[in-house]
C-alpha atoms as a PDB file:
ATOM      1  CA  UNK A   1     -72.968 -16.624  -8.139  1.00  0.00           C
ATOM      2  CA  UNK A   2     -75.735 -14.047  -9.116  1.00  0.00           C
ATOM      3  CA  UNK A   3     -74.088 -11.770  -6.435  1.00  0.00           C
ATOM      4  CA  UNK A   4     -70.450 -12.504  -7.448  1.00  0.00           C
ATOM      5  CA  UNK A   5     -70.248  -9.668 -10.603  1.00  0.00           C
ATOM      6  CA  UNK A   6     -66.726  -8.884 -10.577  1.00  0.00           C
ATOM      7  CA  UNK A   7     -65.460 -10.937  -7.922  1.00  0.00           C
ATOM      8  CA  UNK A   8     -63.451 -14.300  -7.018  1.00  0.00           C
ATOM      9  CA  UNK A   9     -65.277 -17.374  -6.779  1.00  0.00           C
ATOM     10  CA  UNK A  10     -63.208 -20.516  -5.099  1.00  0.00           C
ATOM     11  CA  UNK A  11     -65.483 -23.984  -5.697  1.00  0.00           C
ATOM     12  CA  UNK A  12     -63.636 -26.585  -3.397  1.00  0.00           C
ATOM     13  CA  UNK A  13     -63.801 -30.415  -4.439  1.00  0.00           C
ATOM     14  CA  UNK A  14     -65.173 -29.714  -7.982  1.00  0.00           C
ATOM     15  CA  UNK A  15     -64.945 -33.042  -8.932  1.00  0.00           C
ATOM     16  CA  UNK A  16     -68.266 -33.150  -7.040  1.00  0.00           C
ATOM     17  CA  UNK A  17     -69.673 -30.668  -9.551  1.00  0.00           C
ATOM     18  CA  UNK A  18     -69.965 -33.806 -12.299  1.00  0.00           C
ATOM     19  CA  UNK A  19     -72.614 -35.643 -10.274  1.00  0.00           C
ATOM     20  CA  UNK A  20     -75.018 -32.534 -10.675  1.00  0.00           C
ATOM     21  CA  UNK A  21     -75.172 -32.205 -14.475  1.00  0.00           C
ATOM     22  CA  UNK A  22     -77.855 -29.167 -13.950  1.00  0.00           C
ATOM     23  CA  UNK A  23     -75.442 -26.584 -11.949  1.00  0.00           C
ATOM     24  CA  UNK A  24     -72.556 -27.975 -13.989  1.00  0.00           C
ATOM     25  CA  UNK A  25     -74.558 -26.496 -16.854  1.00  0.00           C
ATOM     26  CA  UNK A  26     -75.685 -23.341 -15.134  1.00  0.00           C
ATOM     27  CA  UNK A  27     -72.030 -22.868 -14.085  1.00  0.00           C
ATOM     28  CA  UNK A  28     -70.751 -23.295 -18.108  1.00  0.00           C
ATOM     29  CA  UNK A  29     -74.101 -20.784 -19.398  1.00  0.00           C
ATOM     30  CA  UNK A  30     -72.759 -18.205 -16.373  1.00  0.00           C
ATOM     31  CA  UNK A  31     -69.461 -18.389 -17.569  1.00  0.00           C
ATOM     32  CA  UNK A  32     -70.445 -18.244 -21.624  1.00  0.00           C
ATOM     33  CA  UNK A  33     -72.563 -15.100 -21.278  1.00  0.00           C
ATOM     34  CA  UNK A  34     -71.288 -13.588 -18.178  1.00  0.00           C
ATOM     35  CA  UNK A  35     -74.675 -13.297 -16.991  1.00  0.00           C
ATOM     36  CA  UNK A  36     -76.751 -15.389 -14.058  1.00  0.00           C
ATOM     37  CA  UNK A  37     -80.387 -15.952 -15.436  1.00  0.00           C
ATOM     38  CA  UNK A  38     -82.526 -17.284 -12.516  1.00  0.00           C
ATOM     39  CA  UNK A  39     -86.015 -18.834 -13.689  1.00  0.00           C
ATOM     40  CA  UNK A  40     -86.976 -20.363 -10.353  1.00  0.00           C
ATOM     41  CA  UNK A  41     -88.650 -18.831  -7.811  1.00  0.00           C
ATOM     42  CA  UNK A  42     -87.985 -15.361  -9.355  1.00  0.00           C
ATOM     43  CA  UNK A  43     -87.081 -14.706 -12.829  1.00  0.00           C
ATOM     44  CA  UNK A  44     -84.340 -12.483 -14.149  1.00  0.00           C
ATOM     45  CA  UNK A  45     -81.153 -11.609 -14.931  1.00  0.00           C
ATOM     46  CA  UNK A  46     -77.328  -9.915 -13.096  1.00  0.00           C
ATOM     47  CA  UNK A  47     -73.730  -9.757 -14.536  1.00  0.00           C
ATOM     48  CA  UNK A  48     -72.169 -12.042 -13.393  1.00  0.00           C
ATOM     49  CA  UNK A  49     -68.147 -12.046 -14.287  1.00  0.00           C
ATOM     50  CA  UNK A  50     -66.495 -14.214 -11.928  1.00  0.00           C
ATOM     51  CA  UNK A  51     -63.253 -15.181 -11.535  1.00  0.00           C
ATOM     52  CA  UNK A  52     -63.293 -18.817 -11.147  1.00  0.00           C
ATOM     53  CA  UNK A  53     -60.594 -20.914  -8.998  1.00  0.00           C
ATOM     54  CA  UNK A  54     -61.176 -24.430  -7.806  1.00  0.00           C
ATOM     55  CA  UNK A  55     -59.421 -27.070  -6.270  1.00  0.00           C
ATOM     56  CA  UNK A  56     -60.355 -30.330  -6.890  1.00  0.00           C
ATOM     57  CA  UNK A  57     -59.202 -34.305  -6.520  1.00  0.00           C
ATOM     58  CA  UNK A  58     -59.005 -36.372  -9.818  1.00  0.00           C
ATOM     59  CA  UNK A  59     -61.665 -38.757 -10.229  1.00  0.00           C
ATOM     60  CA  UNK A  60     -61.837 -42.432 -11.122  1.00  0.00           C
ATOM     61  CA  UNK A  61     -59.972 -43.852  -8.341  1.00  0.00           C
ATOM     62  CA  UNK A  62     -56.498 -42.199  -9.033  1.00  0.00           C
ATOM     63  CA  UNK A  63     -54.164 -39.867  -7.054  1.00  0.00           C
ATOM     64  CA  UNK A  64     -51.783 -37.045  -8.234  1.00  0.00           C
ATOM     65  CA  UNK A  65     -48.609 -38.537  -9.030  1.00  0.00           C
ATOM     66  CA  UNK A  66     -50.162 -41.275 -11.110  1.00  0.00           C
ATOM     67  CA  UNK A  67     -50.450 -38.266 -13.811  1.00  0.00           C
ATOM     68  CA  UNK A  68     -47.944 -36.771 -16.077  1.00  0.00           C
ATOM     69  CA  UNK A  69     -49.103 -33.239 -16.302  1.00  0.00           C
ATOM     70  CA  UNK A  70     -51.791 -31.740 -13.875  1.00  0.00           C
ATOM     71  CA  UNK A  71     -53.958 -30.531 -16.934  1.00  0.00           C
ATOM     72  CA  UNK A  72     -54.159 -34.892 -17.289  1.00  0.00           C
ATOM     73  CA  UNK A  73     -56.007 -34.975 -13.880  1.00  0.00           C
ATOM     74  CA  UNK A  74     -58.558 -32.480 -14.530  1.00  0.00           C
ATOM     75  CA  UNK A  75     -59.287 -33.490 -18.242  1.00  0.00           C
ATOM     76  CA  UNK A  76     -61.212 -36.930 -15.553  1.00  0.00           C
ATOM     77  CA  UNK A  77     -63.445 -34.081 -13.821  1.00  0.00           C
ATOM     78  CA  UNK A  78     -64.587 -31.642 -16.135  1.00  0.00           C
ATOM     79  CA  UNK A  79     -64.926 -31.195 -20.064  1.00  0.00           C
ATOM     80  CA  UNK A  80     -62.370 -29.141 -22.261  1.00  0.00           C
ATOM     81  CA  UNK A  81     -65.192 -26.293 -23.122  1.00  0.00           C
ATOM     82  CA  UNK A  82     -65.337 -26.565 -18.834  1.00  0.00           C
ATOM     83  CA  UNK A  83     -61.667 -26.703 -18.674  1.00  0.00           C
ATOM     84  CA  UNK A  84     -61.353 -23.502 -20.239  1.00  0.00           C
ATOM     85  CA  UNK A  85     -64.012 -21.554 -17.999  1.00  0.00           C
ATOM     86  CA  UNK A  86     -61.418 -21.389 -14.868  1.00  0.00           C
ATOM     87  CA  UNK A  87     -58.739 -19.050 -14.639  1.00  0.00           C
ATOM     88  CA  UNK A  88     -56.872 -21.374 -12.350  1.00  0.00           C
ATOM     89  CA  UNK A  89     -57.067 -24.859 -10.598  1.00  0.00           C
ATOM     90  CA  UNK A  90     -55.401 -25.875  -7.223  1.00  0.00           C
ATOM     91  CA  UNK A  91     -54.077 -29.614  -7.751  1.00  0.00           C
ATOM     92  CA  UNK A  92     -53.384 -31.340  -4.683  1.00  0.00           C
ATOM     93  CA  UNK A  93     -50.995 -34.318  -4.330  1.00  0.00           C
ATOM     94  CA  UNK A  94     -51.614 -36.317  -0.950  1.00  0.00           C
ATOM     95  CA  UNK A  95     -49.123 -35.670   1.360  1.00  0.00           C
ATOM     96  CA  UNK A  96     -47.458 -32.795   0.055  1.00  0.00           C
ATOM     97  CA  UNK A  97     -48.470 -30.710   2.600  1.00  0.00           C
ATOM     98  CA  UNK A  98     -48.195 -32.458   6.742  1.00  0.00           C
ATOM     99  CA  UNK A  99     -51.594 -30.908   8.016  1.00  0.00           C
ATOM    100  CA  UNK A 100     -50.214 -29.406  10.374  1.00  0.00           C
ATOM    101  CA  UNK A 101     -48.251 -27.747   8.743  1.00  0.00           C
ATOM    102  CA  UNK A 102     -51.670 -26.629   6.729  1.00  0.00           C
ATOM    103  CA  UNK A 103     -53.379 -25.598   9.473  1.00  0.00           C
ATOM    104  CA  UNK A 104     -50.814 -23.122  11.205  1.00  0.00           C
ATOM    105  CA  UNK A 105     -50.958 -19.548  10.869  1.00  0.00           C
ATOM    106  CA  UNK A 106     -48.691 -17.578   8.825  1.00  0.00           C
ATOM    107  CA  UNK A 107     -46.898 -15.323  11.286  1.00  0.00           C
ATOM    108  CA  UNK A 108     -43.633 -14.516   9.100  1.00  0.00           C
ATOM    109  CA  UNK A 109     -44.836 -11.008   7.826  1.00  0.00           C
ATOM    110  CA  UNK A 110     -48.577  -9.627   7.728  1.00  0.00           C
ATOM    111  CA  UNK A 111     -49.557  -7.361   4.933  1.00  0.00           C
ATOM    112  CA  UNK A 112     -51.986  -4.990   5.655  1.00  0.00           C
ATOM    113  CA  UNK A 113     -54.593  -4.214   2.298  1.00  0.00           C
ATOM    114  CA  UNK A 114     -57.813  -2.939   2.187  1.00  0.00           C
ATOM    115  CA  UNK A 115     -60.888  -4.902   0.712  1.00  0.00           C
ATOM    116  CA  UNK A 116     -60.843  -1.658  -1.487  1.00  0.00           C
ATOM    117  CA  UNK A 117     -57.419  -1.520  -2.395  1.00  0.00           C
ATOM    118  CA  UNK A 118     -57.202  -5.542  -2.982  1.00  0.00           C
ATOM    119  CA  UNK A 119     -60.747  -4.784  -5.461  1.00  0.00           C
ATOM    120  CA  UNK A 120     -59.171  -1.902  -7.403  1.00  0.00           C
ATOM    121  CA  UNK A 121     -55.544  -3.886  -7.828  1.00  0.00           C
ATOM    122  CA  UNK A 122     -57.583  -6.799  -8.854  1.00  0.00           C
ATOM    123  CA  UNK A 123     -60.132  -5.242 -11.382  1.00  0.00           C
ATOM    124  CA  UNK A 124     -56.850  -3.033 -12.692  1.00  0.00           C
ATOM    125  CA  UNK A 125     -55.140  -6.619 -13.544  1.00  0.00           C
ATOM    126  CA  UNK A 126     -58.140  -8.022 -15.214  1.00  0.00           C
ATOM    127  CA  UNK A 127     -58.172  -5.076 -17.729  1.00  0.00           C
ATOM    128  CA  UNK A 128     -54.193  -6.071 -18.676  1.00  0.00           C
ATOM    129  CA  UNK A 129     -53.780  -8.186 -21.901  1.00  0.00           C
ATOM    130  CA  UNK A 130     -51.008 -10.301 -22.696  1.00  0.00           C
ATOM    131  CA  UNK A 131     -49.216  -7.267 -24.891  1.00  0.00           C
ATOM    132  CA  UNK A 132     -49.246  -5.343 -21.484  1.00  0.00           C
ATOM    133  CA  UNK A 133     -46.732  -8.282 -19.852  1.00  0.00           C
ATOM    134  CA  UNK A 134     -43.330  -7.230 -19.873  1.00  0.00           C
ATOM    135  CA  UNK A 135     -40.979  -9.804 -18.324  1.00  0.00           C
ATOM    136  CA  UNK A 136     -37.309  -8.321 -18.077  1.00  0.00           C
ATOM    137  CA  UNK A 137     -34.173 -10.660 -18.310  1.00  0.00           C
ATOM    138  CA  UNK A 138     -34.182  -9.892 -13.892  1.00  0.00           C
ATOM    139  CA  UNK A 139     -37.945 -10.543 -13.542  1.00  0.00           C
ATOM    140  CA  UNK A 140     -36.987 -14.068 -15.736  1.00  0.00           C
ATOM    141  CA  UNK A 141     -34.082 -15.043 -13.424  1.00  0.00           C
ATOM    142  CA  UNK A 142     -36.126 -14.739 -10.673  1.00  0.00           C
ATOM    143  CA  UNK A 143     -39.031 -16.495 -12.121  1.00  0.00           C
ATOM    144  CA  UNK A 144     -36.550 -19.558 -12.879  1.00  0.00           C
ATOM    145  CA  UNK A 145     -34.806 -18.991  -9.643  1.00  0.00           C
ATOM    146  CA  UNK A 146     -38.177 -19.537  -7.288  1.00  0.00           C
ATOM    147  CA  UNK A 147     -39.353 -22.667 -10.156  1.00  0.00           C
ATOM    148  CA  UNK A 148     -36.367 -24.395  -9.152  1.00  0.00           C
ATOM    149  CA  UNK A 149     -36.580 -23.569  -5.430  1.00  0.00           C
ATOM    150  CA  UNK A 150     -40.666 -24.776  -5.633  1.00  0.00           C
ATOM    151  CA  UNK A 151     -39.623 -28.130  -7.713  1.00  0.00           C
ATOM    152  CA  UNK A 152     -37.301 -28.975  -5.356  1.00  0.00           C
ATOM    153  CA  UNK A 153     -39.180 -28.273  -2.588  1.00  0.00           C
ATOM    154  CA  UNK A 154     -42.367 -30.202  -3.787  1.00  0.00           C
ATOM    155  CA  UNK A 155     -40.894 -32.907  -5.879  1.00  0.00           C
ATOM    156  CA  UNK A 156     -40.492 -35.845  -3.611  1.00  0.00           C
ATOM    157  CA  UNK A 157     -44.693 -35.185  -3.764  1.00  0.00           C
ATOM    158  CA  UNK A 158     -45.039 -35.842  -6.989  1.00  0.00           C
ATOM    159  CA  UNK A 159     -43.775 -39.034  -7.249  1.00  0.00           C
ATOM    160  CA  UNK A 160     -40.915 -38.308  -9.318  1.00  0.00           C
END
């Protein structure tokens, strides 16, 4: 993370991250102060304002569509004050996806964007606030329009 400043950071199977109580607590000091101190082998300080996405299984034994509300199944792998570190988490429900379906290549349209252009677009919407959202009645029908297309796409997944 100490070279991350101003990036994305993706931490697969976080869940993991609870049987290491030492980075977990590195991870929630990083994300407090937006700085990486480092008092191993060298000592110091960087920025360090990440981004943070994970993905993650729910822990204690149970699977995705034994929860109400994904927010249930990550309040059994992390802390609230942890919780509230990550901009966004990736549940998965087993067997939503076939894995082969997973594993092909997207060949339906290819959009070409440059590491620089993708870096200034993404810094550009970190500096937005809430006020700065604008959501037209058009934008909102379409919005509702791709929810409903998603839930019934993905609900046979969840159990329901």
């Amino acid at each position: 993370m100490p070279n991350s400043d101003k990036t994305i950071l993706f931490i697969d199977e976080l869940q993991l991250l609870q049987q290491n109580q030492e980075a977990l607590m590195a991870l929630r000091e990083i994300r407090s102060n937006g700085q990486a101190v480092i008092t191993k082998i060298r000592k110091g300080s960087k920025p360090c304002r990440v981004r943070l996405i994970a993905s993650a299984n729910p822990n204690k034994g149970l699977e995705m569509h034994s929860f109400r509300r994904g927010c249930h199944a990550i309040a059994t792998i992390m802390q609230p004050p942890d919780m509230r570190r990550f901009d966004i988490f990736q549940l998965f429900f087993q067997g939503e996806v076939p894995a082969e379906d997973a594993l092909q290549e997207n060949t339906n349209e290819k959009i070409e964007v440059s590491p620089k252009m993708l870096r200034t677009a993404v810094q550009w919407a970190w500096t937005r606030g809430y006020q700065d959202i604008k959501f037209t009645p058009e934008v909102t029908r379409a919005i509702l329009s791709r929810s409903k297309q998603l839930i019934n796409k993905y609900q046979a997944a969840s159990g329901s």
